[in-house]
Protein backbone atom coordinates (compact mmCIF):
# COMPACT_ATOMS: atom_id res chain seq x y z
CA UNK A 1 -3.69 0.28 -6.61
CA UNK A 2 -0.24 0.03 -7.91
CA UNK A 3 0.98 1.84 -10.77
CA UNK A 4 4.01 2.28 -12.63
CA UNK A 5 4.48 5.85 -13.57
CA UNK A 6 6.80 7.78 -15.72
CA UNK A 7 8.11 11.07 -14.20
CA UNK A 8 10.28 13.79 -15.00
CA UNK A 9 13.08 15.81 -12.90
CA UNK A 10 16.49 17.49 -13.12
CA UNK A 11 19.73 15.59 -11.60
CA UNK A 12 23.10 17.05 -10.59
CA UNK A 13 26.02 14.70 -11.58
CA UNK A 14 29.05 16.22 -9.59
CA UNK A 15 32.66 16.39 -11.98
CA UNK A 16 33.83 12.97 -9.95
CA UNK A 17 30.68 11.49 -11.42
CA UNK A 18 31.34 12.62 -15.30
CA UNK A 19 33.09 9.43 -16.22
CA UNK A 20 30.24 7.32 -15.18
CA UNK A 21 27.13 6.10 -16.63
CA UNK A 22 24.60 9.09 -16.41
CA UNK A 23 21.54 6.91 -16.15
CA UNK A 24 23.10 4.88 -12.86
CA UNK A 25 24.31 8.46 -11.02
CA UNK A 26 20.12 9.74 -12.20
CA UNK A 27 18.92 6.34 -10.17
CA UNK A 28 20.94 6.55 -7.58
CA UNK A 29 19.91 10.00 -7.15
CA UNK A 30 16.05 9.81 -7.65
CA UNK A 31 16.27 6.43 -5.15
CA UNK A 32 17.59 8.99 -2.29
CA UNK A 33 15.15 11.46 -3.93
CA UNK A 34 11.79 9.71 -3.77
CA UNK A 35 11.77 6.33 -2.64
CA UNK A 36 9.86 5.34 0.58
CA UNK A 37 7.97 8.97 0.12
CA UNK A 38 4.20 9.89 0.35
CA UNK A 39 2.63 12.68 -2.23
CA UNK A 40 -0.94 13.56 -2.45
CA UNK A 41 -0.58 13.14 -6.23
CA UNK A 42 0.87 9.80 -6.60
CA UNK A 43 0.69 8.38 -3.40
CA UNK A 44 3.31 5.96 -1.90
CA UNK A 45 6.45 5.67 -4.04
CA UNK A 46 8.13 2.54 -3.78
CA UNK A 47 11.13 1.87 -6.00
CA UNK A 48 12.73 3.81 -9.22
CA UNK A 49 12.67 1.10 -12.02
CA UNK A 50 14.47 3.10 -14.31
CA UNK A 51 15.74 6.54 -15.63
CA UNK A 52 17.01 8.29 -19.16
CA UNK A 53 18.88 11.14 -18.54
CA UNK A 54 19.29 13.49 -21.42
CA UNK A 55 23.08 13.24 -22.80
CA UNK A 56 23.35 16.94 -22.72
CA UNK A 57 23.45 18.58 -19.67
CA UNK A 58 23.52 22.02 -18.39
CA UNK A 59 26.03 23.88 -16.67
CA UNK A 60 25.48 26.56 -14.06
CA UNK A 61 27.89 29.75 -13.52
CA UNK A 62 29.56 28.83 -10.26
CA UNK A 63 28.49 25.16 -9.85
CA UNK A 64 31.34 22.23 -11.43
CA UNK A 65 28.70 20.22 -12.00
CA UNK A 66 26.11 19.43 -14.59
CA UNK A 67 22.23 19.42 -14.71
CA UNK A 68 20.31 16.72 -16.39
CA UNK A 69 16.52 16.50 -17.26
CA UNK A 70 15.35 12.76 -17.10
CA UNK A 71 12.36 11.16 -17.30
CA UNK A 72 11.79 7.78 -14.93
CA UNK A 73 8.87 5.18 -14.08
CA UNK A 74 8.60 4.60 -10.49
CA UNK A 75 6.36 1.79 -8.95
CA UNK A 76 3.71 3.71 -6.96
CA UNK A 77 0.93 2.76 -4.52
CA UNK A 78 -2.39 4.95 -4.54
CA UNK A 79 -5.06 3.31 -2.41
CA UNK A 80 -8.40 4.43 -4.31
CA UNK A 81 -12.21 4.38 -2.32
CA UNK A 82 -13.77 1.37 -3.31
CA UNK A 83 -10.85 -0.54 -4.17
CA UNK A 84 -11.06 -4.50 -2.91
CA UNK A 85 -7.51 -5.76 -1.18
CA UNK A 86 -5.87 -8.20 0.57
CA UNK A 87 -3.44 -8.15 3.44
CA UNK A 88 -2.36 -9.48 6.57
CA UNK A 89 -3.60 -8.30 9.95
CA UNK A 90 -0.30 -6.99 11.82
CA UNK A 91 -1.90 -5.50 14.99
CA UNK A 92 -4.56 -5.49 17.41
CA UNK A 93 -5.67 -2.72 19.47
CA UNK A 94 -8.46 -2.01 21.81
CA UNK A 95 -10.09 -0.04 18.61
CA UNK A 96 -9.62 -2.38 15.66
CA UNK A 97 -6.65 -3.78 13.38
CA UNK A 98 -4.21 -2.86 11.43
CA UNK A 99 -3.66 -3.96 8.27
CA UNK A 100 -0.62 -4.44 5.98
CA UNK A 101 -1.60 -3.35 2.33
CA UNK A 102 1.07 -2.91 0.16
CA UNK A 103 3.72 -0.38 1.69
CA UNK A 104 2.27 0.86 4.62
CA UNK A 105 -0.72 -0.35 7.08
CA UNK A 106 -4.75 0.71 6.99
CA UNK A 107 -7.05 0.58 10.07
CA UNK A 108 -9.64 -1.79 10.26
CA UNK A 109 -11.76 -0.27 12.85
CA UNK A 110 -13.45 -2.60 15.34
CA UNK A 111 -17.14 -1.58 14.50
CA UNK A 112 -15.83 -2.45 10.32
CA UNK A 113 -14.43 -6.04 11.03
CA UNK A 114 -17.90 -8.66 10.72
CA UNK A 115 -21.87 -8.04 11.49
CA UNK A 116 -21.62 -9.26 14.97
CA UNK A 117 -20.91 -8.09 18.52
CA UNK A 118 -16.91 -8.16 19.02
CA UNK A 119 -15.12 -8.31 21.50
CA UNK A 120 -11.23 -8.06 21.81
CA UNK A 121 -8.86 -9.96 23.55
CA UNK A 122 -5.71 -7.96 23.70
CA UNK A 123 -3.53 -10.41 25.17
CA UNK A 124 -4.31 -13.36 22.81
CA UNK A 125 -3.96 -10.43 19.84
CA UNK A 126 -7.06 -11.45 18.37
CA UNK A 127 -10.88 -10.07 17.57
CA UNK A 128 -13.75 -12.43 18.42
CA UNK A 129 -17.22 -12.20 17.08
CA UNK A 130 -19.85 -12.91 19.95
CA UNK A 131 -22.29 -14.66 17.64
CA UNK A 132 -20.35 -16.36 15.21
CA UNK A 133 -16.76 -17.32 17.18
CA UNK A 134 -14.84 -16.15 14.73
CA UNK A 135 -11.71 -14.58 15.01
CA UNK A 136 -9.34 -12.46 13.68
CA UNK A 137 -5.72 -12.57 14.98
CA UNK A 138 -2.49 -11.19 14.12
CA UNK A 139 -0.92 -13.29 10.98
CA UNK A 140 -4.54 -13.15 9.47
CA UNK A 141 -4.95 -12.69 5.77
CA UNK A 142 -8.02 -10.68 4.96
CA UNK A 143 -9.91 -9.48 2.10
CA UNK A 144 -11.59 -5.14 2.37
CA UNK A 145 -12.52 -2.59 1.35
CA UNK A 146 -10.97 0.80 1.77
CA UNK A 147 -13.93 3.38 2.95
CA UNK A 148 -11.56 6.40 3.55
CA UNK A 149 -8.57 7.51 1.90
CA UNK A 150 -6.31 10.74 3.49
CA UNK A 151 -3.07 11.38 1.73
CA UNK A 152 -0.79 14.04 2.54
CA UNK A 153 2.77 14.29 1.96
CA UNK A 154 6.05 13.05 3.97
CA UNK A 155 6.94 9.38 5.23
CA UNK A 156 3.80 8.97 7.65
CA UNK A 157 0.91 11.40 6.20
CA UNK A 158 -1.47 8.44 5.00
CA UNK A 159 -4.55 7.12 6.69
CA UNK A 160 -6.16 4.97 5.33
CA UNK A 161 -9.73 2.98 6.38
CA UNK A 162 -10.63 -0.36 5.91
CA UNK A 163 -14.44 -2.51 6.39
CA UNK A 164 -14.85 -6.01 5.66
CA UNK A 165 -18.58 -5.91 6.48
CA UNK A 166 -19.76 -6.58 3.23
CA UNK A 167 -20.02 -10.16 1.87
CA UNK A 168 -17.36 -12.09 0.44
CA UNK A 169 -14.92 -9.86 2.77
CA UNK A 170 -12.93 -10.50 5.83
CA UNK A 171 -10.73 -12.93 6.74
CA UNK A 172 -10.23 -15.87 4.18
CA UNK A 173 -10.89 -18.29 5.58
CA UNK A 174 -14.67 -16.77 6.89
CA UNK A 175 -14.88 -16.43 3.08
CA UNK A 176 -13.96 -19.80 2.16
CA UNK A 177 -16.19 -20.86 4.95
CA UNK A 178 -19.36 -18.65 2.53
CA UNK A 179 -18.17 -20.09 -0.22
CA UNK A 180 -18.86 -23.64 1.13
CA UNK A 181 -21.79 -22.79 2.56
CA UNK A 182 -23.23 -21.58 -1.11
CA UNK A 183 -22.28 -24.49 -2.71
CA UNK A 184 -23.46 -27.02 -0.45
CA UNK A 185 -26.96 -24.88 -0.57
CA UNK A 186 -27.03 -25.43 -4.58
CA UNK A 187 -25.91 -28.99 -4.29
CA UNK A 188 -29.20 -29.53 -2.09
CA UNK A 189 -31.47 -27.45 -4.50
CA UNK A 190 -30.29 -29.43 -7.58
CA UNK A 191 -29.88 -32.93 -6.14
């Protein structure tokens, strides 16, 4: 899910810096700082929206320059179990697909992609059901379900595990197809 939190750290402005704007050197700072990082406790961190540095600093024996506390929001992404999402299918492998969600990409594991047989064509870069002909190919928007969530911390410690063999999930189209398929079944009942 995405999330806009409000954090707090301590920034060094160096003396070249003093003349300037306190809040832009605290940004500039907490972008090199946190942005495109991974943390068990809030998950991907995306961009720093903005910061408010306190006015008065603190100065350290031996260091020119001065220490400010300031509090910022930062747009966050923490993929939660059970959450429903969309994204686009960006690879296919002998064992599944990857999936784009938000920052980074989930695995869709070949035995989690539809209630059929599959079988994968690796050179076409797309997932066939045996049964039903569908497929799933790269550029594919889909609709899942994550089913496991492991977050660590640094640029590359998430894993996170997708299904879309539940109804109303998958690709969108396979959905849309459901969809029809419902309301052409009440239109008989009725009329």
């Amino acid at each position: 899910m995405f999330q806009i939190l409000t954090l707090e750290d301590v920034v060094r402005i160096p003396p070249s810096d003093f003349d300037k704007d306190i809040n832009e050197i605290a940004i500039k700072q907490l972008k090199e700082k946190y942005e495109s990082t991974v943390t068990k406790d809030y998950g991907f961190l995306i961009k720093i929206l903005s910061a408010n540095a306190e006015k008065i600093g603190k100065i350290l024996h031996g260091d020119g320059g001065k220490y400010h506390r300031v509090q910022f929001d930062v747009l966050s992404f923490y993929p939660v179990l059970g959450e429903l999402i969309e994204g686009e299918v960006v690879e296919i492998t002998d064992f599944g697909a990857f999936v784009k969600i938000g920052p980074t990409d989930a695995l869709l594991h070949i035995s989690q992609v539809m209630d059929d047989y599959v079988t994968v064509d690796l050179k076409g870069g797309m997932i066939i059901g045996q049964n039903t002909k569908r497929q799933l190919k790269v550029g594919s928007r889909v609709r899942a379900k994550i089913i496991a969530v492991s977050i660590g911390s640094g640029i590359s410690m998430a894993k996170i595990g997708i299904t879309c063999r539940q109804p109303m999930l998958g690709a969108i189209e396979w959905i849309e197809e459901e969809i029809k398929k419902i309301y052409l079944q009440q239109q008989q009942k009725q009329g």
